[in-house]
Protein backbone atom coordinates (compact mmCIF):
# COMPACT_ATOMS: atom_id res chain seq x y z
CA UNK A 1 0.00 0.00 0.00
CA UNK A 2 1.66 3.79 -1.11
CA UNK A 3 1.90 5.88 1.51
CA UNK A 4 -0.53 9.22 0.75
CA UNK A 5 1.85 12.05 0.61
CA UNK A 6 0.93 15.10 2.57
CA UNK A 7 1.74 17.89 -0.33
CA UNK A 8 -0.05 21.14 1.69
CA UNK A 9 2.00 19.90 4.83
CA UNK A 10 5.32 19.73 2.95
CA UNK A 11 4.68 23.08 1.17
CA UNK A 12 4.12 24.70 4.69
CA UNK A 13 7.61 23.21 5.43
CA UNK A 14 8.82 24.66 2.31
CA UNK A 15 7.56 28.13 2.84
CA UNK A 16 9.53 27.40 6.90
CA UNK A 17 12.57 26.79 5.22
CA UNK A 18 12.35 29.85 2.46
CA UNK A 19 11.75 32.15 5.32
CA UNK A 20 14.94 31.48 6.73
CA UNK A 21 16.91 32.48 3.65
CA UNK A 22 18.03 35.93 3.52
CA UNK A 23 19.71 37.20 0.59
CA UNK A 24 22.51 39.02 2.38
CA UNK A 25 21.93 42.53 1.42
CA UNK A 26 18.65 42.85 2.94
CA UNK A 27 17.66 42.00 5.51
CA UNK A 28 14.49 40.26 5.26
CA UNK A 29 13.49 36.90 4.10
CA UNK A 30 13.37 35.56 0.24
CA UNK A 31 9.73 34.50 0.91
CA UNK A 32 8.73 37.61 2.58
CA UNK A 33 10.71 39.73 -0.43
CA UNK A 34 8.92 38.54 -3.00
CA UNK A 35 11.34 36.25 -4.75
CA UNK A 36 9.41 33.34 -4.29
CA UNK A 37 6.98 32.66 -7.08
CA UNK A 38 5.55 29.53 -6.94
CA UNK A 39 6.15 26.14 -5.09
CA UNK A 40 4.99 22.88 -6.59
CA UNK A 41 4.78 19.61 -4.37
CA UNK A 42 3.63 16.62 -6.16
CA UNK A 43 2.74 13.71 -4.84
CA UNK A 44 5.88 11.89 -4.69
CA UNK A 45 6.78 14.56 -2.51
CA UNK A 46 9.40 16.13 -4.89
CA UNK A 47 9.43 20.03 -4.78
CA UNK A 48 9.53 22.77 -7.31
CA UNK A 49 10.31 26.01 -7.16
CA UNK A 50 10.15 29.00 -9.17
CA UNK A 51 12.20 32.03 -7.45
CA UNK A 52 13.80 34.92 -9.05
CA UNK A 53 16.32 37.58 -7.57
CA UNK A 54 16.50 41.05 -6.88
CA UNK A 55 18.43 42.15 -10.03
CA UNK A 56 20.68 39.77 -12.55
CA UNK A 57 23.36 41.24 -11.39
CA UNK A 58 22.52 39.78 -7.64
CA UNK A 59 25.79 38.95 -6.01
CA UNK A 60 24.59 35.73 -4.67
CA UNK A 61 22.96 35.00 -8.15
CA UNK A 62 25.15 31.66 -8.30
CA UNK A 63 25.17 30.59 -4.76
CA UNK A 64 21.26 31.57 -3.16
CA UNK A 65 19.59 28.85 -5.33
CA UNK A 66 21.33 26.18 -5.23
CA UNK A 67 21.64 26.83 -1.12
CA UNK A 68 17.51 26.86 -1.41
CA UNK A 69 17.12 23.75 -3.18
CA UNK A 70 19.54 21.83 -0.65
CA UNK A 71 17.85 23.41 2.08
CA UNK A 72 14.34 22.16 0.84
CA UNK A 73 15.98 18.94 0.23
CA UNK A 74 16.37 18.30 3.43
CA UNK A 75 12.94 18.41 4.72
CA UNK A 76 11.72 15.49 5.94
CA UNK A 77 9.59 13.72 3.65
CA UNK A 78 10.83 15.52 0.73
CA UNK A 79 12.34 13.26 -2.03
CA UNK A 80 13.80 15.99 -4.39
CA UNK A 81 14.23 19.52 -4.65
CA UNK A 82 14.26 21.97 -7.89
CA UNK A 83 14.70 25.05 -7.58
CA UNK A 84 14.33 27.44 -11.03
CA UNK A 85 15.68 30.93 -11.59
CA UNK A 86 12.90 32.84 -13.81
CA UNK A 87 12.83 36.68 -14.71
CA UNK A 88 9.68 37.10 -15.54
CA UNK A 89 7.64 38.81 -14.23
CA UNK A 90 10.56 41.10 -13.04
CA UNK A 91 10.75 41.67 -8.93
CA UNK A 92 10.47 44.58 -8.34
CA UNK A 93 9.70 46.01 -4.09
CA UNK A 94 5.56 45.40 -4.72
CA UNK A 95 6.00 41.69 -4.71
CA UNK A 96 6.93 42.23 -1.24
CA UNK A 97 4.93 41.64 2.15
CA UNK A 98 3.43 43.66 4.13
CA UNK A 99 5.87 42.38 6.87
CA UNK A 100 9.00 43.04 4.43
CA UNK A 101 7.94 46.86 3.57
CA UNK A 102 7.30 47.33 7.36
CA UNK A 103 10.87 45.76 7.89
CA UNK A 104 12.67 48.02 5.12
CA UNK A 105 10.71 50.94 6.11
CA UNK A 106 8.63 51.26 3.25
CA UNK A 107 5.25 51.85 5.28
């Protein structure tokens, strides 16, 4: 018998884990910036995400993804990670929270 796989309780996880990566000029989370834009968690527990950065030119641009996709990786439960680098739409500071703007002064 297959195990059900609990895909809205390993996205929560996910969404943990993203909110304690920090892209190291600012100081506020890559979930609550914005740079998250989607997470995909199928059913044989393997993730997917779509994230994007700042700017191109982001300094950690090489290293901040593949440091996600190990981090999801090791959630419990969680079989394999993917994490994709997209452009578009391009981030820009209204993607952020409310949380993030209050952080960076914004409000």
């Amino acid at each position: 018998m297959n195990k059900q796989i609990d895909t809205k309780h390993i996205e929560l996880q996910v969404i943990q884990v993203l909110k304690k990566c920090y892209d190291p000029e600012i100081p506020v989370d890559i979930y609550e910036l914005g740079l998250i834009y989607k997470i995909v968690v199928k059913e044989d527990a393997t993730v997917k995400v779509d994230m994007t950065l700042t700017s191109p030119a982001c300094p950690v641009a090489g290293s901040l993804p593949p440091e996600v996709e190990e981090k999801i990786k090791c959630i419990p439960g969680v079989t394999d990670a993917k994490v994709n680098v997209v452009w578009d739409p391009t981030w820009n500071r209204d993607m952020m929270s409310e949380v993030a703007k209050f952080k960076l002064g914004f409000l």
